[in-house]
C-alpha atoms as a PDB file:
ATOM      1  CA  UNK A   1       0.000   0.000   0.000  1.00  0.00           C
ATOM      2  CA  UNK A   2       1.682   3.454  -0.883  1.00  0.00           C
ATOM      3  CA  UNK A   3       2.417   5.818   1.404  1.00  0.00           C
ATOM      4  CA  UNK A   4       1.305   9.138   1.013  1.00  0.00           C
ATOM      5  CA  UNK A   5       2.880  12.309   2.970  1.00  0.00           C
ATOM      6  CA  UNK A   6       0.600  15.672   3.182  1.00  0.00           C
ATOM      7  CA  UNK A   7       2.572  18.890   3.428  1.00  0.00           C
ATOM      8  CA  UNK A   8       1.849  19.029   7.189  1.00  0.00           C
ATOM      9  CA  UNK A   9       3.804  15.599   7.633  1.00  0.00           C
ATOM     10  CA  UNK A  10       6.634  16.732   6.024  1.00  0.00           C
ATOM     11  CA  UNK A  11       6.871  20.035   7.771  1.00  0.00           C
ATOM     12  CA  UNK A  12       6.721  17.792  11.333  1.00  0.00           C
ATOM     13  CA  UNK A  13       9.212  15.717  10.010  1.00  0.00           C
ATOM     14  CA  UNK A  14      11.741  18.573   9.019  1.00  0.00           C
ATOM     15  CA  UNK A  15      10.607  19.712  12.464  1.00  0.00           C
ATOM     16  CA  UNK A  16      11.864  16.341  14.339  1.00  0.00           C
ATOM     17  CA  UNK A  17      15.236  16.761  11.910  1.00  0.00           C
ATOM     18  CA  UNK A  18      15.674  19.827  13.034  1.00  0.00           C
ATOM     19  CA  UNK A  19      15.455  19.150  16.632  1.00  0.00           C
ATOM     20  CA  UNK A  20      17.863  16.403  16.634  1.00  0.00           C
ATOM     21  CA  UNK A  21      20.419  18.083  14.963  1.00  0.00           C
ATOM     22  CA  UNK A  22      19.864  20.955  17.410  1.00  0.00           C
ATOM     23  CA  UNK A  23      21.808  18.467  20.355  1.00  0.00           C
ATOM     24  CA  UNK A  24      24.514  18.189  18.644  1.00  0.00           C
ATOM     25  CA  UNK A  25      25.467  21.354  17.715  1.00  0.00           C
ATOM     26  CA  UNK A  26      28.012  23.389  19.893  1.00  0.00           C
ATOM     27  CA  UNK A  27      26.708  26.689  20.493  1.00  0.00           C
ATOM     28  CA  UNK A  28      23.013  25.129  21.182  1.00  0.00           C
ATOM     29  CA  UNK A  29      22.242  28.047  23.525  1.00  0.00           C
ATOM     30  CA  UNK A  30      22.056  30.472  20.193  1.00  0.00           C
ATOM     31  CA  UNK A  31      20.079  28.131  18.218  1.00  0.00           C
ATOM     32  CA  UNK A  32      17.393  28.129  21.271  1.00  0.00           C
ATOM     33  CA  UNK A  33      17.070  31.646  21.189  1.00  0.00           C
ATOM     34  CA  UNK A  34      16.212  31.890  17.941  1.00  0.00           C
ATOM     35  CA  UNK A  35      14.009  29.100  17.988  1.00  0.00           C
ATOM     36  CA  UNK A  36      11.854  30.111  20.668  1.00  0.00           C
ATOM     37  CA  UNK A  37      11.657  33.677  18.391  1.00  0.00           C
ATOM     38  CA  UNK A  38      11.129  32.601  15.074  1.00  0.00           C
ATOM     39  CA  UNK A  39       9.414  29.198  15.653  1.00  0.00           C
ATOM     40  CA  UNK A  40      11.837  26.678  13.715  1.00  0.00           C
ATOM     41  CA  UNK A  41      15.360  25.959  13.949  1.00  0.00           C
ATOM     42  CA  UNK A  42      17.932  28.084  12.296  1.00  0.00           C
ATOM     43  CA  UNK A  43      19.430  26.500   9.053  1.00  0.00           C
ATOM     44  CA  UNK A  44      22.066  28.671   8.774  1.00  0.00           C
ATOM     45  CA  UNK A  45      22.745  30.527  11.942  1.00  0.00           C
ATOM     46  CA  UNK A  46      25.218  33.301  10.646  1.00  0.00           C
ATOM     47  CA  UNK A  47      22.310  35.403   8.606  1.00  0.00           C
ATOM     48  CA  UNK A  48      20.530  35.609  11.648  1.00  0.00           C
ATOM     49  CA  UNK A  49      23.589  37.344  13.758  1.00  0.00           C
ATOM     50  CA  UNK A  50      24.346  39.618  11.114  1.00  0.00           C
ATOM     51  CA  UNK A  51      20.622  40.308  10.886  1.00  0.00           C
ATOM     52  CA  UNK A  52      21.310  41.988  14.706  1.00  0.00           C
ATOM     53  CA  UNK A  53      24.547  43.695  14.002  1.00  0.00           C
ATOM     54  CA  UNK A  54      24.096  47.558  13.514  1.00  0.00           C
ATOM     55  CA  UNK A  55      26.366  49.110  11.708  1.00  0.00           C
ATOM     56  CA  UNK A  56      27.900  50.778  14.660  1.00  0.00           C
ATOM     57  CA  UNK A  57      29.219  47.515  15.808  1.00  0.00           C
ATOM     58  CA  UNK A  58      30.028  46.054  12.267  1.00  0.00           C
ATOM     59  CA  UNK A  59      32.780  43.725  11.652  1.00  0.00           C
ATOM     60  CA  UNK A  60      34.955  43.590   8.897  1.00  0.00           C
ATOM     61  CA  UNK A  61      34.959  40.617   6.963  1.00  0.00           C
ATOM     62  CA  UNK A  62      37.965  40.869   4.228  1.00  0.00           C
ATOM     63  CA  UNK A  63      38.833  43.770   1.546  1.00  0.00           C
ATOM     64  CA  UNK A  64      37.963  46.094   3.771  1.00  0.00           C
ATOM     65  CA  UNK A  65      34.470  45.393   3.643  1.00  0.00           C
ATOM     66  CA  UNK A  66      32.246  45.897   7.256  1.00  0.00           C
ATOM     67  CA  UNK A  67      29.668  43.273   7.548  1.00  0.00           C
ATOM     68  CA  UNK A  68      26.253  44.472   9.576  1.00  0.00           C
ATOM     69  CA  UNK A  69      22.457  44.420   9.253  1.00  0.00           C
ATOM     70  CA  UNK A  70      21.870  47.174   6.716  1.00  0.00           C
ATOM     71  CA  UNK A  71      22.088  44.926   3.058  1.00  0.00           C
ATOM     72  CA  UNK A  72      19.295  42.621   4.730  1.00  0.00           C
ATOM     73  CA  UNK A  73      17.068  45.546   6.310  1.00  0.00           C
ATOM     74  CA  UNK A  74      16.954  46.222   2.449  1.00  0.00           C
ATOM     75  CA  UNK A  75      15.782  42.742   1.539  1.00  0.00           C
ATOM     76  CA  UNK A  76      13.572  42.528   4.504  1.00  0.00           C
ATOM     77  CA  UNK A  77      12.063  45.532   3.993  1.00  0.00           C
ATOM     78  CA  UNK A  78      10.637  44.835   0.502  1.00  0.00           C
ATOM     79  CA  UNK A  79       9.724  41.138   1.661  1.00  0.00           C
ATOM     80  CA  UNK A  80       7.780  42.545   4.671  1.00  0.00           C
ATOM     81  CA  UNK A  81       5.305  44.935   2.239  1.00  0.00           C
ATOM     82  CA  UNK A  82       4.763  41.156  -0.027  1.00  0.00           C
ATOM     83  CA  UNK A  83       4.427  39.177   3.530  1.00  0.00           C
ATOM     84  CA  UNK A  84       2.038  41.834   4.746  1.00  0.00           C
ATOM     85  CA  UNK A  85       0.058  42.731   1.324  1.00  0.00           C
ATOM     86  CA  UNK A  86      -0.239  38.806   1.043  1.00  0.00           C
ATOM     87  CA  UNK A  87      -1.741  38.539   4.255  1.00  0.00           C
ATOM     88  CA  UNK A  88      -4.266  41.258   4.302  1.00  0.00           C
ATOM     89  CA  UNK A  89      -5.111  40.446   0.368  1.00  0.00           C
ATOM     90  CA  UNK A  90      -6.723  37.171   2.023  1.00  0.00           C
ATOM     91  CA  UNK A  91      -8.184  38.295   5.101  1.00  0.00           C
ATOM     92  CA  UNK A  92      -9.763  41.306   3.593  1.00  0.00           C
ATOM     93  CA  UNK A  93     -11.443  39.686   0.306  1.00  0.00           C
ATOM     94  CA  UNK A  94     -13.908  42.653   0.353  1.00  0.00           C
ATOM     95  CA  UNK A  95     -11.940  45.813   0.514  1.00  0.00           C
ATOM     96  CA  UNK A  96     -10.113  48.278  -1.864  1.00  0.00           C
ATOM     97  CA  UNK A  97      -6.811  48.866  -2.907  1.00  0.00           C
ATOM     98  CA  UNK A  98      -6.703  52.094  -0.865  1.00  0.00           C
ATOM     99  CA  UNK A  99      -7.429  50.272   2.402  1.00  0.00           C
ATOM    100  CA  UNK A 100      -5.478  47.273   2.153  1.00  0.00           C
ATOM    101  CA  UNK A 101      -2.719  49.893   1.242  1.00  0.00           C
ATOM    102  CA  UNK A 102      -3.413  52.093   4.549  1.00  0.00           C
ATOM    103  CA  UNK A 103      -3.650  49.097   6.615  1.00  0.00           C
ATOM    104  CA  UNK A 104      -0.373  47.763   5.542  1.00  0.00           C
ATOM    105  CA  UNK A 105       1.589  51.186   5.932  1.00  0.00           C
ATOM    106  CA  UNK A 106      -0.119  51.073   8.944  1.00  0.00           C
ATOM    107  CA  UNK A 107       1.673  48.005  10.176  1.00  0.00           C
ATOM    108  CA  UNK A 108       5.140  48.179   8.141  1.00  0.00           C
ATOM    109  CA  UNK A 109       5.727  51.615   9.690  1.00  0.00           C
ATOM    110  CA  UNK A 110       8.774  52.144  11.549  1.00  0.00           C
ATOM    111  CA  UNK A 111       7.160  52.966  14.578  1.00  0.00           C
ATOM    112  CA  UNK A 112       5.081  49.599  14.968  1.00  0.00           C
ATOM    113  CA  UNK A 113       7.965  47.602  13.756  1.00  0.00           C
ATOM    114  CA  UNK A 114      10.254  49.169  16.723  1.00  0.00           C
ATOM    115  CA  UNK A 115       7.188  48.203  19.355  1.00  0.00           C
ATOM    116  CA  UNK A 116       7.395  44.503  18.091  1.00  0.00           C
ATOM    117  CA  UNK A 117      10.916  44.420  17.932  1.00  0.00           C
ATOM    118  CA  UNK A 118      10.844  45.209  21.619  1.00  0.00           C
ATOM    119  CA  UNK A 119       7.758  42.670  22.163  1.00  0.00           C
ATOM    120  CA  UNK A 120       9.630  39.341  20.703  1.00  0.00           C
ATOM    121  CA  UNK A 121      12.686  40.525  22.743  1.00  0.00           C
ATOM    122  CA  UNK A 122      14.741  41.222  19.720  1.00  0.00           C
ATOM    123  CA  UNK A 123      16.219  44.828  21.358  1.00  0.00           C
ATOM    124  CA  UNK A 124      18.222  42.105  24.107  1.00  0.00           C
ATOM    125  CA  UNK A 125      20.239  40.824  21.027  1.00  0.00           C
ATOM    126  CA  UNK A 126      21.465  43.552  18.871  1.00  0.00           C
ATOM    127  CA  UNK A 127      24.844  44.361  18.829  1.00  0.00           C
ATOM    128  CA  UNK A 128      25.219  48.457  19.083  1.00  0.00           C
ATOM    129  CA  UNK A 129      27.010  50.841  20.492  1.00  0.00           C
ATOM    130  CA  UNK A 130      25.926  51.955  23.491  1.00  0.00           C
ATOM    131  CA  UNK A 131      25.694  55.478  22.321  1.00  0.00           C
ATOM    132  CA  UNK A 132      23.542  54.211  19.385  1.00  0.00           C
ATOM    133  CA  UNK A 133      21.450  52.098  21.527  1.00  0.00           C
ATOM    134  CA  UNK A 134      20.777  55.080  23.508  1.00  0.00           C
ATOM    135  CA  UNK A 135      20.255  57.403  20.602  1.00  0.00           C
ATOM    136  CA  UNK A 136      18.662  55.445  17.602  1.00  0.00           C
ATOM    137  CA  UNK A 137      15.031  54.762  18.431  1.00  0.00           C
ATOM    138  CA  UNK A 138      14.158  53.300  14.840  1.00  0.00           C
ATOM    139  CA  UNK A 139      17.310  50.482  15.428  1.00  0.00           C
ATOM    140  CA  UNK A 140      15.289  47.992  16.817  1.00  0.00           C
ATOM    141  CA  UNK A 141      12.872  48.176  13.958  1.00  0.00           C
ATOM    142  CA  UNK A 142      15.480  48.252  11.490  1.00  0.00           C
ATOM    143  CA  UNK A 143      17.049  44.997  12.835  1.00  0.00           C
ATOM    144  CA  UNK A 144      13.107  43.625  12.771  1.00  0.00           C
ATOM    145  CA  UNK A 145      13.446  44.043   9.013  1.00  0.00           C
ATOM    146  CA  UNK A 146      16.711  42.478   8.617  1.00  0.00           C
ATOM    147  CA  UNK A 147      15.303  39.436  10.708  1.00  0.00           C
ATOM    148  CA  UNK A 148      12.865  39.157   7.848  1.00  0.00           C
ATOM    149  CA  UNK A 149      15.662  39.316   5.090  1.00  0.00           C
ATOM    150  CA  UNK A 150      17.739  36.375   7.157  1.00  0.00           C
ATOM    151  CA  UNK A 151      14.507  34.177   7.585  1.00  0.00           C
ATOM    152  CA  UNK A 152      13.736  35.143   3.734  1.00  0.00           C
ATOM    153  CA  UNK A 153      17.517  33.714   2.768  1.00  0.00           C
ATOM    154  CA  UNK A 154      17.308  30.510   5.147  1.00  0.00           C
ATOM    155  CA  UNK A 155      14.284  29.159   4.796  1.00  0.00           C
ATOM    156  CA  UNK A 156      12.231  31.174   1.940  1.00  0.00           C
ATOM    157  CA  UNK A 157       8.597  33.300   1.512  1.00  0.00           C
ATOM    158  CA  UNK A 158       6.267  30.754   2.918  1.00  0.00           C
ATOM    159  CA  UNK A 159       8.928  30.856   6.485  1.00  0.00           C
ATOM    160  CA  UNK A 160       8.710  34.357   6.402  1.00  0.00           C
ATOM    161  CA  UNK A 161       4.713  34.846   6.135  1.00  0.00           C
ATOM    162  CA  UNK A 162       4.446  32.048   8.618  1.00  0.00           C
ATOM    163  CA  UNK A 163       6.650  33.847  10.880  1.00  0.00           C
ATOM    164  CA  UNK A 164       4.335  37.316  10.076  1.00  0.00           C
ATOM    165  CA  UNK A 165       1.043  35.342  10.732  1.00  0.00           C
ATOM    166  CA  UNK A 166       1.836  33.228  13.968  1.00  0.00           C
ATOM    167  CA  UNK A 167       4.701  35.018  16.045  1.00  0.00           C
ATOM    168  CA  UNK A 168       3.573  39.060  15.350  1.00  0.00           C
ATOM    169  CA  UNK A 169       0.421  38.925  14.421  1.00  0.00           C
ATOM    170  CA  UNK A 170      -1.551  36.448  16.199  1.00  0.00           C
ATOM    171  CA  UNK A 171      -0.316  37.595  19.394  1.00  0.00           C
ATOM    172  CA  UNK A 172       0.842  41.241  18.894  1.00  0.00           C
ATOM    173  CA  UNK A 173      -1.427  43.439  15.935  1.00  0.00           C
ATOM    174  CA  UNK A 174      -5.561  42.394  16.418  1.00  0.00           C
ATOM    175  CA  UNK A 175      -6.332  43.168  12.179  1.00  0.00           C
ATOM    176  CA  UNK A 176      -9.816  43.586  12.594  1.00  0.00           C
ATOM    177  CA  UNK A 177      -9.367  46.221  15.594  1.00  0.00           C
ATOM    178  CA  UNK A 178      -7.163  47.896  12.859  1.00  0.00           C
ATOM    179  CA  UNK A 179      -9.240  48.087  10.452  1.00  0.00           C
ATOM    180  CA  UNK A 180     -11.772  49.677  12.363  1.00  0.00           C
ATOM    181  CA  UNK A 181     -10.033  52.246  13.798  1.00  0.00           C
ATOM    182  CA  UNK A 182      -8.156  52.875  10.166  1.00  0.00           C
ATOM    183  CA  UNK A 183      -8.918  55.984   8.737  1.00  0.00           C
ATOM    184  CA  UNK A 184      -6.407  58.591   7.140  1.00  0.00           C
ATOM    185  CA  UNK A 185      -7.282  61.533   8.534  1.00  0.00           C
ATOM    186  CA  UNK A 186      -5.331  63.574   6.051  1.00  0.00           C
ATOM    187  CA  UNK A 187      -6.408  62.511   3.043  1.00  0.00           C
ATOM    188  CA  UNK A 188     -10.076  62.785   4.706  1.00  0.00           C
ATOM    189  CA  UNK A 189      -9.166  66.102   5.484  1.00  0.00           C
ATOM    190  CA  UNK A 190      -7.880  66.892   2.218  1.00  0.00           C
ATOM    191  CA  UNK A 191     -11.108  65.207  -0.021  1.00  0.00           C
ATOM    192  CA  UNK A 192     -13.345  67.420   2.734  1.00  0.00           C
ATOM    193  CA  UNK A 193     -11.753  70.665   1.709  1.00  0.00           C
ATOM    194  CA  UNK A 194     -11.659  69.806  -1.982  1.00  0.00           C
ATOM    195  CA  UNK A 195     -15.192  69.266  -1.952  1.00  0.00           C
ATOM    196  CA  UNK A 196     -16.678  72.090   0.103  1.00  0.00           C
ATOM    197  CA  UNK A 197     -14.095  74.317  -1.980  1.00  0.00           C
ATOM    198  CA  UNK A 198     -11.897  75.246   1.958  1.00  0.00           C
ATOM    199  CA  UNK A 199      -8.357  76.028   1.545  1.00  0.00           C
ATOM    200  CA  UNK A 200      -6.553  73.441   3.450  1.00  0.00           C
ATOM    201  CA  UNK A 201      -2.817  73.416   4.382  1.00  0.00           C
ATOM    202  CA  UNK A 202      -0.209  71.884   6.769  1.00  0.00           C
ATOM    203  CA  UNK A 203       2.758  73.369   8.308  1.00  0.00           C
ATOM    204  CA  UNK A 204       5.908  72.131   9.641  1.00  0.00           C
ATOM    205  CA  UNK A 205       6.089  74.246  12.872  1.00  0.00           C
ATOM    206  CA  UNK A 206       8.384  72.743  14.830  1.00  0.00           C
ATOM    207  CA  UNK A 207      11.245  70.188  14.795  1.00  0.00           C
ATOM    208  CA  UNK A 208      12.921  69.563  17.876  1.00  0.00           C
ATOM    209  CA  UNK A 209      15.015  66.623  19.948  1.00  0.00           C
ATOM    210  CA  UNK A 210      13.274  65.242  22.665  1.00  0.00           C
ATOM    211  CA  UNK A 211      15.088  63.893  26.425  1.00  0.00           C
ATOM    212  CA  UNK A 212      16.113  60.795  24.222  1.00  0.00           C
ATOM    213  CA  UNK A 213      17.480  62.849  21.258  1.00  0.00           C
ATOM    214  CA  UNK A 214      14.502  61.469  19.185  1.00  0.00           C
ATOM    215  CA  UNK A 215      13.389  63.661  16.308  1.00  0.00           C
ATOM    216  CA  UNK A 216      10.477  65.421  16.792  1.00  0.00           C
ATOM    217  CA  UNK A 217       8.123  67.053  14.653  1.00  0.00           C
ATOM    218  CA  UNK A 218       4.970  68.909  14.927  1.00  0.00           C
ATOM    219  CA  UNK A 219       3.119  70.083  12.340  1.00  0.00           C
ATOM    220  CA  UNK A 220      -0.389  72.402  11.903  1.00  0.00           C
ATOM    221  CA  UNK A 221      -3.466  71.968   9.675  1.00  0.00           C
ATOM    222  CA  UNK A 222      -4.494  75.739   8.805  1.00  0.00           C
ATOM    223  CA  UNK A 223      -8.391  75.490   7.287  1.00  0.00           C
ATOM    224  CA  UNK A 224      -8.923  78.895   5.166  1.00  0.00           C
ATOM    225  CA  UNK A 225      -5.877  80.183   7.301  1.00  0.00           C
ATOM    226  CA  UNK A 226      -7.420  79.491  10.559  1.00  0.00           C
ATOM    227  CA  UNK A 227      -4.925  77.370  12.696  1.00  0.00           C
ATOM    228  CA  UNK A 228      -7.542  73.856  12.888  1.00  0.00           C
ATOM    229  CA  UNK A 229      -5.552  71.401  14.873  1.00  0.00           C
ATOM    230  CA  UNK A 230      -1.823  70.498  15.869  1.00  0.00           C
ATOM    231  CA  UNK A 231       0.284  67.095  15.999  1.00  0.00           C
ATOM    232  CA  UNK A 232       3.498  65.783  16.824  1.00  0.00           C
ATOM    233  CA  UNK A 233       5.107  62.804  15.723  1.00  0.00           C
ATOM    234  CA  UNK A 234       8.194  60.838  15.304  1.00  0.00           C
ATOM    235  CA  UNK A 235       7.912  61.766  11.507  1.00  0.00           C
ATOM    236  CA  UNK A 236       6.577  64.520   9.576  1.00  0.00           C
ATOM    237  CA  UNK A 237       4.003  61.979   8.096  1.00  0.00           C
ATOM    238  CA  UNK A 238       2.669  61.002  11.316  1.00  0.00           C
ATOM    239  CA  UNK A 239       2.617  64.366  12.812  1.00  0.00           C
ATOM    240  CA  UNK A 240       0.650  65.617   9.937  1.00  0.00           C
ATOM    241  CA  UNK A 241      -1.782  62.589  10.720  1.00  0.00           C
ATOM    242  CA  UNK A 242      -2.383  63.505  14.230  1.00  0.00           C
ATOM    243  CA  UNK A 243      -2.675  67.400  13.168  1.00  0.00           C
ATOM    244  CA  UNK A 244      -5.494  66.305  10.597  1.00  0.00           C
ATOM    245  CA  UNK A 245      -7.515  64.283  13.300  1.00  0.00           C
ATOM    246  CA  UNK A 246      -7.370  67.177  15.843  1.00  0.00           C
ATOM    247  CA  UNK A 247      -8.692  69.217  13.221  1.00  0.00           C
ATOM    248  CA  UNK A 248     -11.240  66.769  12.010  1.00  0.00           C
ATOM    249  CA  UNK A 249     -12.593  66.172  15.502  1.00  0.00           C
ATOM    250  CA  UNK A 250     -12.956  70.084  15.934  1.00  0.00           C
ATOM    251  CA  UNK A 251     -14.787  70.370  12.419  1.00  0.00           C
ATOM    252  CA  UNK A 252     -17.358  67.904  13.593  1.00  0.00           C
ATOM    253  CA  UNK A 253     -17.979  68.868  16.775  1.00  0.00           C
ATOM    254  CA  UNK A 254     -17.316  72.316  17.104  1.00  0.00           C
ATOM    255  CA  UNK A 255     -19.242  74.653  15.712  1.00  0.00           C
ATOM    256  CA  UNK A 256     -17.739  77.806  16.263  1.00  0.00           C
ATOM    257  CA  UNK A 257     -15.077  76.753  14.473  1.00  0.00           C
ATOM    258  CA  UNK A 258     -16.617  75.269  11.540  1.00  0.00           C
ATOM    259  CA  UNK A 259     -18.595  78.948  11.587  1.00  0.00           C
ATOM    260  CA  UNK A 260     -15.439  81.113  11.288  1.00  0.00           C
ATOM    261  CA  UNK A 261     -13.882  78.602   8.729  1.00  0.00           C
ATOM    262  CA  UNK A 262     -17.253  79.181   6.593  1.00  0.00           C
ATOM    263  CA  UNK A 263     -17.061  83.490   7.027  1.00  0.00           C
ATOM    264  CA  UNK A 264     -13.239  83.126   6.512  1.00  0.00           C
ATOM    265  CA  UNK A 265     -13.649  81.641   2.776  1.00  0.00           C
ATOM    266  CA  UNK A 266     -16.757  84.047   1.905  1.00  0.00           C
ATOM    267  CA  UNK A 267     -14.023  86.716   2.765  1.00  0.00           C
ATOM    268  CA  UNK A 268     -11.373  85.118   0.915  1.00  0.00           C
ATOM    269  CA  UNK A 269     -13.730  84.750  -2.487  1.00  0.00           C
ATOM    270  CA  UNK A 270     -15.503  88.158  -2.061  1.00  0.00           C
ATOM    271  CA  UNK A 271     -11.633  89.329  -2.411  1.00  0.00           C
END
């Protein structure tokens, strides 16, 4: 009688492989830690460190070339927006291009990267400088993206979107809460003032270090000139975003406001 083997089997059995190998290998307390992380066994252990070395702690590795993190952050990056698009393209049958597209930049952005980083424990094992440690506060999301390359190298897409589904967001990013809340309150903003013919603009009107020596922005939405709302952000883009839902929430519910933004544009056309 032939024996047949479903995809499942032979993932368990590559599974028990890689297990038993895992004994016999010297430096077993590495492989651990990056099994308990990613979910499988490391095939080839030496992406993954250089997926955690910042180039402030790079090593040179012949010709005078430094060997760190940055040439998979590249690959990792532009895996991540396939994993991701792949992923909400089959939860979200139903919606547009436009919101799978907001959701995604929603989740690849720098800022939620950094917070899982931090959540899977991947800040305890990249190799920094202490000053950059202290200073960078994107690293740890960079090194989440060159995790991404290293799993993309060893072990391919399907690891990689496995890794995405099960390990960050099962546990970590709730997709339907997401989409809920998802709205971009700029470009609401924007389609608002386009169609009820307001002048709508934002300004940069600050850009400062905070205690960390983070960048800091803040920007403000001006609706026929009149200052509407402010934001601040670790990036012009998301300061802009929180600008445009202060101002949003004081178009809808205040009308004073809304009032002087109407007598403000009769003046500007009667002139």
């Amino acid at each position: 009688m032939p024996v047949s083997f479903t995809r499942n089997t032979l993932i368990d059995v590559q599974h028990a492989i890689d297990w038993i190998r895992l004994f016999f290998r010297k430096d077993k307390g590495s492989y651990f830690c990056f099994r308990r992380m990613l979910g499988f066994v490391p095939g080839d252990i030496g992406v993954y460190r250089q997926a955690l070395m910042h180039k402030s702690s790079a090593i040179e590795e012949g010709k005078g070339r430094l060997s760190s993190n940055e040439r998979l952050e590249f690959l990792g990056d532009a895996v991540l927006d396939a994993v991701v698009a792949d992923i909400l393209f089959r939860r979200f049958e139903r919606e547009r291009e436009g919101f799978l597209t907001r959701l995604r930049a929603k989740i690849v952005q720098r800022e939620t990267l950094n917070k899982i980083a931090l959540k899977i424990g991947l800040d305890r094992l990249v190799k920094a400088s202490a000053r950059n440690a202290t200073h960078n506060s994107y690293m740890y999301g960079n090194a989440f993206e060159a995790l991404i390359g290293a799993i993309y190298i060893d072990r391919g897409y399907e690891a990689c979107k496995s890794f995405m589904e099960k390990k960050v967001i099962a546990p970590y990013i709730d997709l339907e809460e997401l989409a809920r809340r998802e709205v971009d309150f700029k470009s609401k903003l924007i389609e608002w003032g386009q169609k009820n013919r307001y002048a709508v603009s934002f300004e940069l009107i600050e850009e400062c270090m905070d205690a960390r020596n983070n960048p800091v922005f803040r920007t403000e939405v001006r609706v026929e000139s009149l200052p509407g709302g402010t934001g601040a952000g670790f990036s012009k883009k998301e300061s802009q975003q929180n600008a445009a839902r202060d101002a949003w929430r004081r178009i809808k519910g205040d009308p004073a406001f809304k009032a002087a933004v109407k007598a403000a544009k009769q003046g500007r056309q009667a002139g």
